[in-house]
Protein backbone atom coordinates (compact mmCIF):
# COMPACT_ATOMS: atom_id res chain seq x y z
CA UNK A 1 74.90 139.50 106.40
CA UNK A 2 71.94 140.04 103.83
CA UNK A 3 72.51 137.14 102.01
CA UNK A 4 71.10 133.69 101.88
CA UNK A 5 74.35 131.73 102.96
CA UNK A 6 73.99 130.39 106.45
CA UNK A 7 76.92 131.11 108.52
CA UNK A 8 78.93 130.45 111.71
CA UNK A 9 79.03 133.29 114.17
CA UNK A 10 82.39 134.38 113.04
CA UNK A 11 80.69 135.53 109.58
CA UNK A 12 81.96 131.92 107.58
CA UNK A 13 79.62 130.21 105.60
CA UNK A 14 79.08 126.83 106.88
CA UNK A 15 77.39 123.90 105.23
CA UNK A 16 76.80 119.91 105.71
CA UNK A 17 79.25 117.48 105.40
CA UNK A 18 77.16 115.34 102.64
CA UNK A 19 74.45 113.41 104.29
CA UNK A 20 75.53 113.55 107.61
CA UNK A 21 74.94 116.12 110.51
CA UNK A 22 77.75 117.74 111.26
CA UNK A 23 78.43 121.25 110.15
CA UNK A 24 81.32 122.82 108.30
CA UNK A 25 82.59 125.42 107.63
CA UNK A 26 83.25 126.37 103.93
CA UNK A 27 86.90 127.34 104.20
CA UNK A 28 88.87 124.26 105.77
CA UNK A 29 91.95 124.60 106.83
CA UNK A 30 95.05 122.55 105.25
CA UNK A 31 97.38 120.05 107.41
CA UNK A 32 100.32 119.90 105.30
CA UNK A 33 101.58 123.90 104.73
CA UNK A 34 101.05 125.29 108.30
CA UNK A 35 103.84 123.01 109.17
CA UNK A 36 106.48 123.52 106.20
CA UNK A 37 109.75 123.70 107.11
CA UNK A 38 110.34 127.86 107.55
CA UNK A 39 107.56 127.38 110.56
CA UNK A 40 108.87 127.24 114.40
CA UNK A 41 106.32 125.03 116.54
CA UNK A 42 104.87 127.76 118.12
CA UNK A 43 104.31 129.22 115.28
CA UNK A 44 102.33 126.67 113.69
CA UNK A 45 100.33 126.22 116.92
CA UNK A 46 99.81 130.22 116.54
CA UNK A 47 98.29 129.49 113.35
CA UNK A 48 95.75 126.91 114.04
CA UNK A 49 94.57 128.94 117.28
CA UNK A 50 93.63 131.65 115.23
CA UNK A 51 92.22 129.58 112.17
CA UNK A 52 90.04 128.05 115.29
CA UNK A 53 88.86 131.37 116.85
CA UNK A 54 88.41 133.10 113.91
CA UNK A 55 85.74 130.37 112.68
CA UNK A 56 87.09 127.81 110.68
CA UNK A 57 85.92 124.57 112.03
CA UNK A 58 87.41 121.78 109.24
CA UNK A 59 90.80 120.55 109.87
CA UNK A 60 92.93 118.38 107.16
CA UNK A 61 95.84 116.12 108.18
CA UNK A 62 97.11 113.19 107.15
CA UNK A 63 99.47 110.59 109.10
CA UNK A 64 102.61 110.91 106.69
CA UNK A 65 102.71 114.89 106.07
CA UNK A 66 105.95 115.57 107.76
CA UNK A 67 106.70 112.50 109.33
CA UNK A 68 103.98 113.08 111.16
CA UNK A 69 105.12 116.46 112.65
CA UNK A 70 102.06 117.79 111.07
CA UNK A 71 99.96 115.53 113.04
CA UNK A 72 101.95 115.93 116.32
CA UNK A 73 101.56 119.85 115.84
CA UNK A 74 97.69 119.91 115.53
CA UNK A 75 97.63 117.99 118.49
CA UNK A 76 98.95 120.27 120.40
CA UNK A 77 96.86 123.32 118.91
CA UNK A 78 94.03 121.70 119.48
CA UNK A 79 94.12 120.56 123.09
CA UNK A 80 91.83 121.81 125.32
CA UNK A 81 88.67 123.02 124.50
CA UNK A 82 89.64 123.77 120.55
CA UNK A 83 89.03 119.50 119.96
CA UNK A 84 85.40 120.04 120.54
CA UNK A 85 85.25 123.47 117.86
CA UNK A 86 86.28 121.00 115.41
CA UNK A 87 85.72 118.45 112.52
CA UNK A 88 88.87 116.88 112.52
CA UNK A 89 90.07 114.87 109.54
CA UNK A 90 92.95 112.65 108.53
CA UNK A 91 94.23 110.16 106.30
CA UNK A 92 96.09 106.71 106.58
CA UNK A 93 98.32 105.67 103.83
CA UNK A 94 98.11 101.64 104.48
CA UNK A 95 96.40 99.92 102.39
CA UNK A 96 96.19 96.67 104.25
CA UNK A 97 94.24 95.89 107.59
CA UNK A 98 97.08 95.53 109.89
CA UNK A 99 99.31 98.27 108.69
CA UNK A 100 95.97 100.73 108.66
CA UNK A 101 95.46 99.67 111.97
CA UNK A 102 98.58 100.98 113.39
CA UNK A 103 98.68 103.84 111.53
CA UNK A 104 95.05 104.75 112.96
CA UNK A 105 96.84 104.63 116.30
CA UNK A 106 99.55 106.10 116.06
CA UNK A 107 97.49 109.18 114.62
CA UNK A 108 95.40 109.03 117.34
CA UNK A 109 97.99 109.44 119.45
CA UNK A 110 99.38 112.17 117.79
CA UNK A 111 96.10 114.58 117.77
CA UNK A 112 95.48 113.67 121.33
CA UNK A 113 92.27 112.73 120.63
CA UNK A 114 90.01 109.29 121.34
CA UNK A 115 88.35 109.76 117.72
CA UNK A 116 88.54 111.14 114.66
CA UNK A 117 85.49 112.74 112.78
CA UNK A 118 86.53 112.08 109.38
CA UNK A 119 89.31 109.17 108.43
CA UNK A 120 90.05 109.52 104.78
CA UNK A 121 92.23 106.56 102.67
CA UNK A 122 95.29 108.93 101.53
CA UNK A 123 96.44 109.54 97.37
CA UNK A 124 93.81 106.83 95.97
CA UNK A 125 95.68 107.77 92.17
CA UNK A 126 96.84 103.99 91.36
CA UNK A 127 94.37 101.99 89.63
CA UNK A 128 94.77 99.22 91.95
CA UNK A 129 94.20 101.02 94.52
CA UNK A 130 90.64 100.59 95.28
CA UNK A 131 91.17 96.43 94.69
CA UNK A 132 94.00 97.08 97.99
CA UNK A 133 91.90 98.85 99.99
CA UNK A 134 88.62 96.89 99.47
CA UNK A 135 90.09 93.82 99.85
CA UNK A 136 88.87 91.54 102.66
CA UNK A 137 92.20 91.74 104.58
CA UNK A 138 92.55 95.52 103.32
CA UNK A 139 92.60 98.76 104.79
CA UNK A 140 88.74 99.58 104.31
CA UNK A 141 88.33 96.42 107.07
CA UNK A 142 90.25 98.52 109.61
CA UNK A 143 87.57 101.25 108.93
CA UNK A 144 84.79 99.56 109.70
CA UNK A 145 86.12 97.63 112.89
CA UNK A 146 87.61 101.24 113.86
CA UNK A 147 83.94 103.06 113.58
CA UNK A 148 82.19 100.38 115.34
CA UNK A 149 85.03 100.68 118.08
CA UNK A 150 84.10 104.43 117.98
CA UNK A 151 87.72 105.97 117.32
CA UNK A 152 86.24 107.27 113.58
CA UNK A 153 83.08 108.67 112.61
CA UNK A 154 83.08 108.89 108.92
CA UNK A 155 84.94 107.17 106.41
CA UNK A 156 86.04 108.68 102.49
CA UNK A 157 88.96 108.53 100.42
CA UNK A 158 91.07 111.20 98.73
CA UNK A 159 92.90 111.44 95.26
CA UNK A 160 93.78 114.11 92.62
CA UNK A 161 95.28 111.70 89.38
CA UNK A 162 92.31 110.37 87.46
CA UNK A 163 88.14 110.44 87.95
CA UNK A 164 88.52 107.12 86.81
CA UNK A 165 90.02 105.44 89.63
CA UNK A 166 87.62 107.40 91.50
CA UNK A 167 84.63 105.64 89.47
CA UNK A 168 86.54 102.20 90.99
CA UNK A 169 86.04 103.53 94.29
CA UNK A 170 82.67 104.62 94.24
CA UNK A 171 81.70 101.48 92.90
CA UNK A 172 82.68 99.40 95.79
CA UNK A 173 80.33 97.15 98.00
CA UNK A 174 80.48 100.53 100.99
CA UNK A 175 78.83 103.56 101.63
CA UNK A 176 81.11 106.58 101.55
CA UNK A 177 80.97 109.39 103.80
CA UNK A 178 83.47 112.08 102.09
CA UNK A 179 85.52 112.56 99.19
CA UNK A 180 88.36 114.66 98.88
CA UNK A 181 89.19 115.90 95.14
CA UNK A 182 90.46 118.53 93.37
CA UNK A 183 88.26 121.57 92.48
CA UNK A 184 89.52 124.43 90.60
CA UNK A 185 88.67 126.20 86.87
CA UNK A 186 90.84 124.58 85.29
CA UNK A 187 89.85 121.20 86.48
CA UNK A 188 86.52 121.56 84.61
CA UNK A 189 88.42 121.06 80.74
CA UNK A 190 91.00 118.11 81.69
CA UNK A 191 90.33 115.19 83.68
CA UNK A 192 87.66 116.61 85.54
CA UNK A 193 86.29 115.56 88.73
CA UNK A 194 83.49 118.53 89.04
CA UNK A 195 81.97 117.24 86.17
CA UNK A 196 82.50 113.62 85.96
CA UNK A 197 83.07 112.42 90.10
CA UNK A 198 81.40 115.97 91.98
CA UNK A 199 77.42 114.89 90.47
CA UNK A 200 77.71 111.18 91.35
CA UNK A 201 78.80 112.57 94.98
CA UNK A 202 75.78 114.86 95.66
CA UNK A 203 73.31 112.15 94.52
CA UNK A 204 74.38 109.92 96.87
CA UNK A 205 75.04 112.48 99.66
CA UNK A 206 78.84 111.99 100.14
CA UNK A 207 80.14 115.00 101.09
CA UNK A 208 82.80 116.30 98.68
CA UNK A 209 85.86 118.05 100.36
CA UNK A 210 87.17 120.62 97.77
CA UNK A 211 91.62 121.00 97.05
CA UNK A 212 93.62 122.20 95.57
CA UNK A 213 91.86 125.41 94.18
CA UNK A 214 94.77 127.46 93.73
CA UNK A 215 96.44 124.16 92.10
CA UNK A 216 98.72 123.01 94.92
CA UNK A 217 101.70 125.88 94.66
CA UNK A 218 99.79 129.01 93.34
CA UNK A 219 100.34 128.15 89.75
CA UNK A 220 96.62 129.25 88.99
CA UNK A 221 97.37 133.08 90.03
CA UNK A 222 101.17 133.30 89.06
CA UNK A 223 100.99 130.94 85.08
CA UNK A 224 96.92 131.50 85.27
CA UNK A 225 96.09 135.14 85.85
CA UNK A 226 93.93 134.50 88.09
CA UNK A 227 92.96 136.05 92.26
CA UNK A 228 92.74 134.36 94.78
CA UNK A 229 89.45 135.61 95.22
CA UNK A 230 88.23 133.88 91.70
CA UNK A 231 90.36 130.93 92.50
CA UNK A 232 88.81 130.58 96.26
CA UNK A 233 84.99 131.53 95.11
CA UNK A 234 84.95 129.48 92.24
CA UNK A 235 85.48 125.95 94.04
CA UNK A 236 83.13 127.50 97.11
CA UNK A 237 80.45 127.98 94.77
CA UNK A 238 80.96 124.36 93.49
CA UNK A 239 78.19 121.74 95.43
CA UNK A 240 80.81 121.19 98.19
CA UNK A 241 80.72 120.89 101.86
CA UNK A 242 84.36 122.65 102.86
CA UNK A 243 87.75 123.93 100.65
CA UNK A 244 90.68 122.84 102.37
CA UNK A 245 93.28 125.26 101.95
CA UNK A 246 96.74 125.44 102.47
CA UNK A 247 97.58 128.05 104.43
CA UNK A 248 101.43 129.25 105.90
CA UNK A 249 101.10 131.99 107.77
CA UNK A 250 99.23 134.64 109.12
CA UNK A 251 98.62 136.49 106.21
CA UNK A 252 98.02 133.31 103.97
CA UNK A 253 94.50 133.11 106.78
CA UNK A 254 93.56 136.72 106.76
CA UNK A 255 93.42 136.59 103.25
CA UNK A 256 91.29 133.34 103.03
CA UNK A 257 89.40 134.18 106.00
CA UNK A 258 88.44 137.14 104.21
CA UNK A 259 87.76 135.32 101.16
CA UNK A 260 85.35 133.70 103.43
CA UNK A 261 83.44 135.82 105.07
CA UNK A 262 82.99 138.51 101.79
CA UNK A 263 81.52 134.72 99.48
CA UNK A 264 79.09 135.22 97.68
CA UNK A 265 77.93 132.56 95.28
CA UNK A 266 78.83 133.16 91.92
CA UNK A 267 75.85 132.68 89.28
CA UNK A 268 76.46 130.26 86.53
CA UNK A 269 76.98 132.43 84.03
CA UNK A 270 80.10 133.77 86.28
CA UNK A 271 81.61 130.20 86.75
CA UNK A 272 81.40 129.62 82.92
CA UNK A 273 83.07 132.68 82.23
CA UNK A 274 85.60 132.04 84.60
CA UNK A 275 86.34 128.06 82.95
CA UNK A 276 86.42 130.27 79.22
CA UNK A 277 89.61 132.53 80.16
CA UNK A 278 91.91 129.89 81.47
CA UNK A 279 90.72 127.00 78.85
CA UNK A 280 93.49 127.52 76.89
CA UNK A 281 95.99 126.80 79.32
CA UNK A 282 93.58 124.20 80.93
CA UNK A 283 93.36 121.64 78.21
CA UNK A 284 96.57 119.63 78.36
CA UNK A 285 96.65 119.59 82.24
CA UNK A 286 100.14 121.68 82.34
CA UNK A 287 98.90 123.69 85.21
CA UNK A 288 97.49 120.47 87.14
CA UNK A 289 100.75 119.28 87.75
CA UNK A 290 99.19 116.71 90.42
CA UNK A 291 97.32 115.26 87.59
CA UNK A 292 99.71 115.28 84.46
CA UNK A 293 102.92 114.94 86.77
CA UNK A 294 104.50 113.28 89.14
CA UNK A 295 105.45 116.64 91.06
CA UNK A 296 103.16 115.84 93.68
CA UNK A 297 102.77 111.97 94.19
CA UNK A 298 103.54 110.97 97.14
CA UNK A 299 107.45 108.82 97.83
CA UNK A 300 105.46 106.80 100.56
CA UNK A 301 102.50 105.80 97.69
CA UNK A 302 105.45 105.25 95.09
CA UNK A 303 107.19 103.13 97.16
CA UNK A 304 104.25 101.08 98.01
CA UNK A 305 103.73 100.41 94.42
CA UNK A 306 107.02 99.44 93.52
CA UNK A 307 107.82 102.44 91.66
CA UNK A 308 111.27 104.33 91.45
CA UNK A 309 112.53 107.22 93.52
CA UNK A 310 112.50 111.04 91.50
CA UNK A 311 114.26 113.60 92.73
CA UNK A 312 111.85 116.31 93.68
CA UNK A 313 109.25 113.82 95.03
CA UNK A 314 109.11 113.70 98.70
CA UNK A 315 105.05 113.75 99.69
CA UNK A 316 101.97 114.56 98.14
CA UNK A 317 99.94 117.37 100.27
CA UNK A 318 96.14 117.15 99.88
């Protein structure tokens, strides 16, 4: 490769996860689709071999995403000496100390592994969410006992409702290692976390973990007119450390992998013209349904809160 980009030996471009020094690569892959229902075991364990040897080295889970199938599946892929190729990442959905604690274990357990790289607070999109977690019996305790007790390395939080209750988060008493938020071109006219969460992150070196690019179900190529080559290149060009992405089979990873490898970083000039063709259909959020709707908001979260039971809810994917 002539260009400036420094990447992995498989051709990926590969950057730092914030502040710390561990190495990513720029395309991450997602824990929530490579497990969907049309997807045998071995399948899914297909999947994650190849994302693995073909140079991917960020891996996204989180202890509800199937009832924890998801979890139990990337265990299995990643026994052996695939553990070690990783940065492995998931997130708890407790929100107080005891109930994070068990969940930490029981996810452990699942991924066959004695730690976890990167152990992210799950759907942070309530606004009291951050007074939960940060409380002194809250899940944010469990963290910090679990890092000193070396079963997690870095600690962050994910969401996709509001930069606001982002804001809440940051401004806790606690030094955050990651972020996980939305990034996509249509993110940058409603609600937008690139422009209003993505500039406190890279000040204070937390390493922002990109979603959600192709806005959760494709909606950004199919309503948007948009490629999944604008869609991918867009939020890689963004001051990220990794894009998880969901991916469901094997053509779903050839086409990101080569997505991957052929990024280039588009100028400035390229990004804004990209955010001027969709701003029309960006400004009222109808295409970020996991900001504007409840299509994607998790039944474990809404329960937790106290809120009703829809229909078509059943569990958020990050």
């Amino acid at each position: 490769m002539s260009d400036s980009l420094e990447r992995n030996s498989a051709g990926i471009p590969i950057r730092n996860l914030g502040r710390s020094d561990i190495k990513v690569s720029i395309l991450g892959f997602g824990g929530g689709h490579f497990c969907r229902k049309h997807l045998a075991e071995a399948d899914s364990v297909r999947l994650v071999h190849e994302a693995v040897d073909s140079g991917i080295s960020f891996f996204d889970n989180a202890w509800e995403y199937h009832g924890g199938e998801s979890e139990r599946r990337m265990g299995i892929a990643l026994g052996g000496d695939r553990r070690d190729k990783v940065t492995l990442m998931t997130k708890v959905c407790a929100r107080d100390r005891k109930t994070a604690e068990e969940q930490l274990e029981t996810s452990l357990q699942r991924l066959k592994t004695d730690v976890i790289d990167v152990w992210q607070f799950h759907e942070v999109i309530y606004d009291n969410d951050p007074d939960w977690i940060c409380a002194v019996d809250g899940a944010l305790a469990a963290a910090e006992v679990a890092r000193k007790a070396g079963k997690v390395r870095l600690i962050g939080f994910t969401g996709h409702k509001h930069p606001d209750i982002f804001k809440k988060m940051l401004s806790q008493d606690f030094e955050w290692d990651t972020v996980q938020m939305p990034t996509n071109v249509l993110d940058a006219h409603y609600r937008s976390f690139q422009k209003e969460i993505l500039p406190i992150l890279n000040e204070r070196g937390i390493g922002c973990i990109g979603m959600k690019s192709l806005g959760g179900e494709g909606q950004l190529i199919t309503d948007a007119g948009l490629t999944p080559y604008q869609c991918r290149a867009y939020a890689m060009s963004l001051p990220i450390s990794t894009l998880v992405s969901g991916i469901q089979s094997p053509e779903n990873l050839q086409q990101d992998l080569d997505i991957a490898r052929n990024f280039q970083q588009m100028t400035g000039e390229e990004m804004t013209e990209l955010q001027d063709q969709v701003r029309d259909k960006s400004l009222d959020g109808r295409l970020e349904w996991f900001k504007s709707t409840q299509f994607y908001d998790s039944g474990y979260h809404r329960d937790q809160h106290g809120f009703p039971s829809i229909g078509h809810v059943s569990g958020n994917i990050d």
